[in-house]
PDB file of N, CA and C in Angstrom:
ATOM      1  N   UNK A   1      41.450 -37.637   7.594  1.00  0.00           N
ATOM      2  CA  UNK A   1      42.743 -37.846   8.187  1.00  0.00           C
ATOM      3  C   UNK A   1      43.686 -38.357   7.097  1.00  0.00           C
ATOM      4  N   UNK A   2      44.719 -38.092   7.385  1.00  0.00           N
ATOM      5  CA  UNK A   2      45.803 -37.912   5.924  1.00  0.00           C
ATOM      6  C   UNK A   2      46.754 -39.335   6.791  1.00  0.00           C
ATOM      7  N   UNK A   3      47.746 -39.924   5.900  1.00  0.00           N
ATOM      8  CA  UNK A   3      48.488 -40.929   5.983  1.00  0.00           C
ATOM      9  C   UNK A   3      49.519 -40.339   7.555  1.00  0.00           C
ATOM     10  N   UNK A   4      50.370 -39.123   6.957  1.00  0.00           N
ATOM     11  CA  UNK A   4      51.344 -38.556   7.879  1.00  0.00           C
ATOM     12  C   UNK A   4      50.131 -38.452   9.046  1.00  0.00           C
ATOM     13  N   UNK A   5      49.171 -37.493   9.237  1.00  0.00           N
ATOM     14  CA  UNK A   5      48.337 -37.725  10.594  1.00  0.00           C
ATOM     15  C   UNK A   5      48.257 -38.808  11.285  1.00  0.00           C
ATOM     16  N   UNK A   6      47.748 -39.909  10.241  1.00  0.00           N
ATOM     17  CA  UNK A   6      47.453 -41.089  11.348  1.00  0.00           C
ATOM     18  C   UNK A   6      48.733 -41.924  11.796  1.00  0.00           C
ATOM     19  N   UNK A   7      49.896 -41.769  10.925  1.00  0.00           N
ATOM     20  CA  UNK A   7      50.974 -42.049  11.466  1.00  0.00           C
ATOM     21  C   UNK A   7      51.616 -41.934  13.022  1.00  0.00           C
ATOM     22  N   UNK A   8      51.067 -39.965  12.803  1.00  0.00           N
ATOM     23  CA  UNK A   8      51.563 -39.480  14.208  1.00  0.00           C
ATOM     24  C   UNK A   8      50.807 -39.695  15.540  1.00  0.00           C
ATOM     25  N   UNK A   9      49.590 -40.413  15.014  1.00  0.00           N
ATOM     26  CA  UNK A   9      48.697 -40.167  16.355  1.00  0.00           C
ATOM     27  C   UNK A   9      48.233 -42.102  16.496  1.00  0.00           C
ATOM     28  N   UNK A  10      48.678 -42.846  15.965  1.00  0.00           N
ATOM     29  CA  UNK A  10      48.875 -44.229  15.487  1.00  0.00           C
ATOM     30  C   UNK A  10      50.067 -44.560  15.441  1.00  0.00           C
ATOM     31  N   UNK A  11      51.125 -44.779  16.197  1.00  0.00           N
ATOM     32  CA  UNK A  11      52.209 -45.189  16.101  1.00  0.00           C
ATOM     33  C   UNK A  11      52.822 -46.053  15.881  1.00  0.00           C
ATOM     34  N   UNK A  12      51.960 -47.499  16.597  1.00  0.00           N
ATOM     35  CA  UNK A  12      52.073 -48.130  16.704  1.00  0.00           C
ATOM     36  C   UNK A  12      51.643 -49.425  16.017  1.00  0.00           C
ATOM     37  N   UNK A  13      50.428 -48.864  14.982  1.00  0.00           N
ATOM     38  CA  UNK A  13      49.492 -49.368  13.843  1.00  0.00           C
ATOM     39  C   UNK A  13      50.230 -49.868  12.703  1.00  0.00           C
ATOM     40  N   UNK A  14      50.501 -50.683  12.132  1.00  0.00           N
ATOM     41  CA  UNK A  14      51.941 -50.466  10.680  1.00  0.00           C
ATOM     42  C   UNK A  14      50.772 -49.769   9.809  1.00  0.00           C
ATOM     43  N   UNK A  15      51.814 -48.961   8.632  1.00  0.00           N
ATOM     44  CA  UNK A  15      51.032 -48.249   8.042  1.00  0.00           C
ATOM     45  C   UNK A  15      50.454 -48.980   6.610  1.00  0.00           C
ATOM     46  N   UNK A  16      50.892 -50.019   6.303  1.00  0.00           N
ATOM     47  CA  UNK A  16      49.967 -50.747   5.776  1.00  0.00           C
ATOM     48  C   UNK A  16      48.455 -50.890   5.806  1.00  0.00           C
ATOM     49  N   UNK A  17      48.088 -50.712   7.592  1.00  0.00           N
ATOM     50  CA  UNK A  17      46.966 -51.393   7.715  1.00  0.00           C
ATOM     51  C   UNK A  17      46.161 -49.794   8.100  1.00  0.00           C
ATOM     52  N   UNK A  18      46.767 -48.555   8.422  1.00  0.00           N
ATOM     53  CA  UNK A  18      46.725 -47.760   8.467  1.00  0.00           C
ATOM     54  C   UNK A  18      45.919 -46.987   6.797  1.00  0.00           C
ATOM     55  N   UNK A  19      46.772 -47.456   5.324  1.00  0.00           N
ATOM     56  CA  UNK A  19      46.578 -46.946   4.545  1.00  0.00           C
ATOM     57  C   UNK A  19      45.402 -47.699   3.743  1.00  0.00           C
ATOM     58  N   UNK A  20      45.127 -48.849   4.565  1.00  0.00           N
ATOM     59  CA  UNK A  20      44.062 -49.623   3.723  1.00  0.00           C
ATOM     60  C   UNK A  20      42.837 -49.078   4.721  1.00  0.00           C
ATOM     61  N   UNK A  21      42.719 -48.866   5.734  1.00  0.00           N
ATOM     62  CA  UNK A  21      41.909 -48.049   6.331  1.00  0.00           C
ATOM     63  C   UNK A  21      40.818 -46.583   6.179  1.00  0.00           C
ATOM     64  N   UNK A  22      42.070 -45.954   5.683  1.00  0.00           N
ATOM     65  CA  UNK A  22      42.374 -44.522   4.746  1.00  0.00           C
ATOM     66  C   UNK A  22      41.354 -44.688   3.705  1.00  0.00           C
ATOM     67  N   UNK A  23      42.057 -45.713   2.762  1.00  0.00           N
ATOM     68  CA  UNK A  23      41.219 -46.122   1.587  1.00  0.00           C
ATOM     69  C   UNK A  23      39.967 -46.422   1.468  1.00  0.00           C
ATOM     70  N   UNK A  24      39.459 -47.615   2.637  1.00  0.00           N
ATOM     71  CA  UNK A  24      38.379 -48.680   2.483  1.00  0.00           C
ATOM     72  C   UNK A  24      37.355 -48.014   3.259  1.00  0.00           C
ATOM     73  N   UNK A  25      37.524 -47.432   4.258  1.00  0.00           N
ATOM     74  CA  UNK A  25      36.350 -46.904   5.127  1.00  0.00           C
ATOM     75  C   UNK A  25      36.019 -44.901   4.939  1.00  0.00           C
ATOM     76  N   UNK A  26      35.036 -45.213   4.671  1.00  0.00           N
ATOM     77  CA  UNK A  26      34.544 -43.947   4.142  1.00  0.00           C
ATOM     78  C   UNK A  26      34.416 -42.982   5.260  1.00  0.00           C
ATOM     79  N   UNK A  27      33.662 -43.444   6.332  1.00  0.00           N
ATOM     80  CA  UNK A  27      33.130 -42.276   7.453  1.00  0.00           C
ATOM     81  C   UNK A  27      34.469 -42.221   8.329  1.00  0.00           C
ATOM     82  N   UNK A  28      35.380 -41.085   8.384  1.00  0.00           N
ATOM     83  CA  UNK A  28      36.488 -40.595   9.386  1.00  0.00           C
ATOM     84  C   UNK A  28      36.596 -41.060  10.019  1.00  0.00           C
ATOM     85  N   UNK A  29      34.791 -40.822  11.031  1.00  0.00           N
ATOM     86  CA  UNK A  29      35.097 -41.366  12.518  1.00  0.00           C
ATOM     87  C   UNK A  29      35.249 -43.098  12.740  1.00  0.00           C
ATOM     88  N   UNK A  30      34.852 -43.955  11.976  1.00  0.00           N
ATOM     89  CA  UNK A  30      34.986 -45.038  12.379  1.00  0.00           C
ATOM     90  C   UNK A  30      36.605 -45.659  11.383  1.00  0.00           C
ATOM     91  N   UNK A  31      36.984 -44.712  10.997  1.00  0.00           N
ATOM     92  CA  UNK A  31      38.837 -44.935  10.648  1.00  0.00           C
ATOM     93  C   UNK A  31      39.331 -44.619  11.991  1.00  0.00           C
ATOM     94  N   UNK A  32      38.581 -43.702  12.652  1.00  0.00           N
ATOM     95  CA  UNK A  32      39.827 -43.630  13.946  1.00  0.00           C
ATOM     96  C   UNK A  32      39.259 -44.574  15.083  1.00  0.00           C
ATOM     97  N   UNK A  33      38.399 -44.619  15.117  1.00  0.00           N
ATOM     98  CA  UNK A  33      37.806 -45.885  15.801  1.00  0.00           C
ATOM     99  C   UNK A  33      38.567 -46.835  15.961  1.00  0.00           C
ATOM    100  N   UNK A  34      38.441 -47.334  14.632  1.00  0.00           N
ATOM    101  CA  UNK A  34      39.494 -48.326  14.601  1.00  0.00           C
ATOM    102  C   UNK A  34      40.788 -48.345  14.878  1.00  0.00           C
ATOM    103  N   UNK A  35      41.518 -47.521  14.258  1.00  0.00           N
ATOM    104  CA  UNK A  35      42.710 -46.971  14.682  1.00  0.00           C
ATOM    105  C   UNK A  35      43.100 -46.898  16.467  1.00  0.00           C
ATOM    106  N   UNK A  36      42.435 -46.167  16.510  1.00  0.00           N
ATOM    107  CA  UNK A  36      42.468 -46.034  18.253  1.00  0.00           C
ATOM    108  C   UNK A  36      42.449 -47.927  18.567  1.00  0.00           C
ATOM    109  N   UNK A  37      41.412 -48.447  18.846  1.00  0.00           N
ATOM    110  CA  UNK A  37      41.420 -49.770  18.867  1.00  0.00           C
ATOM    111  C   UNK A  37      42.424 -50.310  18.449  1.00  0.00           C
ATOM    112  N   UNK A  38      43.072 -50.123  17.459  1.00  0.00           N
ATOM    113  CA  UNK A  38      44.199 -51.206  17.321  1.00  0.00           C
ATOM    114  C   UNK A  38      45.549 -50.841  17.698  1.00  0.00           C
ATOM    115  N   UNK A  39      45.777 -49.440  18.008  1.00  0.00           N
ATOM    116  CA  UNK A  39      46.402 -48.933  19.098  1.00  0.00           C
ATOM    117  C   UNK A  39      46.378 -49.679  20.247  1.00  0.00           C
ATOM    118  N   UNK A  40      45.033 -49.351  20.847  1.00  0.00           N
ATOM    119  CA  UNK A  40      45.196 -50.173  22.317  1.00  0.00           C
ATOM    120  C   UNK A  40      45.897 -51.183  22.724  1.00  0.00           C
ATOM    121  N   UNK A  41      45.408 -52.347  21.440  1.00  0.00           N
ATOM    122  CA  UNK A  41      45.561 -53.711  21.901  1.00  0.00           C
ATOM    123  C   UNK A  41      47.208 -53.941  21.406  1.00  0.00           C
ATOM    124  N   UNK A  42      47.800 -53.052  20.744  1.00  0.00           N
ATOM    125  CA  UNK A  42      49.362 -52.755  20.671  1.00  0.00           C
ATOM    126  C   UNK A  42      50.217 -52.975  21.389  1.00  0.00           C
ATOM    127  N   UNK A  43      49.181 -51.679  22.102  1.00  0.00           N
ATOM    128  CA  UNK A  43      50.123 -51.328  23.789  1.00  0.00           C
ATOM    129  C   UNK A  43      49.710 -52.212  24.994  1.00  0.00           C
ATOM    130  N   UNK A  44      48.638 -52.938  25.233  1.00  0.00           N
ATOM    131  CA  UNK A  44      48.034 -53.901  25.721  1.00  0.00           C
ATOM    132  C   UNK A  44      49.372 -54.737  25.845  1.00  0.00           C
ATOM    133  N   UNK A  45      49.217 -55.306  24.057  1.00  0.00           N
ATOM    134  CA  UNK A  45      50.136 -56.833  24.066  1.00  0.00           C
ATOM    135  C   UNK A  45      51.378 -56.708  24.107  1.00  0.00           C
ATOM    136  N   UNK A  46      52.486 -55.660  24.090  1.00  0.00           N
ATOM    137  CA  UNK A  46      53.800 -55.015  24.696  1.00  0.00           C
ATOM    138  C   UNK A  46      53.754 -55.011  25.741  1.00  0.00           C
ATOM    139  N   UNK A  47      52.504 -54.254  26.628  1.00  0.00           N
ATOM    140  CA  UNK A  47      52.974 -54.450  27.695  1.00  0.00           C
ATOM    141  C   UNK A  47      52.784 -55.976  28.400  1.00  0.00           C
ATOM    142  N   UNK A  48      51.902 -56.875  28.282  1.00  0.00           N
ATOM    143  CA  UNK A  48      51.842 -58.283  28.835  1.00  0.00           C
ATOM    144  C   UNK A  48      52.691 -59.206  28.387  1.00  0.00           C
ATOM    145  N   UNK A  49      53.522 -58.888  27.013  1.00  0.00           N
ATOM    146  CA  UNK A  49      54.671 -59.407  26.388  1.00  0.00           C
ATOM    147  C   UNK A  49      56.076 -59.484  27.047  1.00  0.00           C
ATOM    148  N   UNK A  50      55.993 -58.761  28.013  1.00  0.00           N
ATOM    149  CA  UNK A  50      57.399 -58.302  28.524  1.00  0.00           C
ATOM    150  C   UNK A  50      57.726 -59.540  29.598  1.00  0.00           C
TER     151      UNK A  50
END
């Protein structure tokens, strides 16, 4: 998964933590793992923030 990809499907992730991700974790699937996960708790804490 490329920077612009996870951008678009991670929106909400800053891409900081996005590109150290990219970098540091070798196996794909547990970059989106994570990703997804920190998505969630994004939209989680926006929405209980309100």
């Amino acid at each position: 998964m490329t920077l612009s990809q996870a951008r678009k499907r991670f929106p909400l992730v800053p891409t900081e933590i996005i590109q150290w991700a990219i970098d540091n974790i070798a196996d794909p699937r547990d970059v989106e793992r994570g990703l997804f996960r920190l998505e969630q708790t994004k939209r989680i804490q926006i929405k209980y923030s309100s």
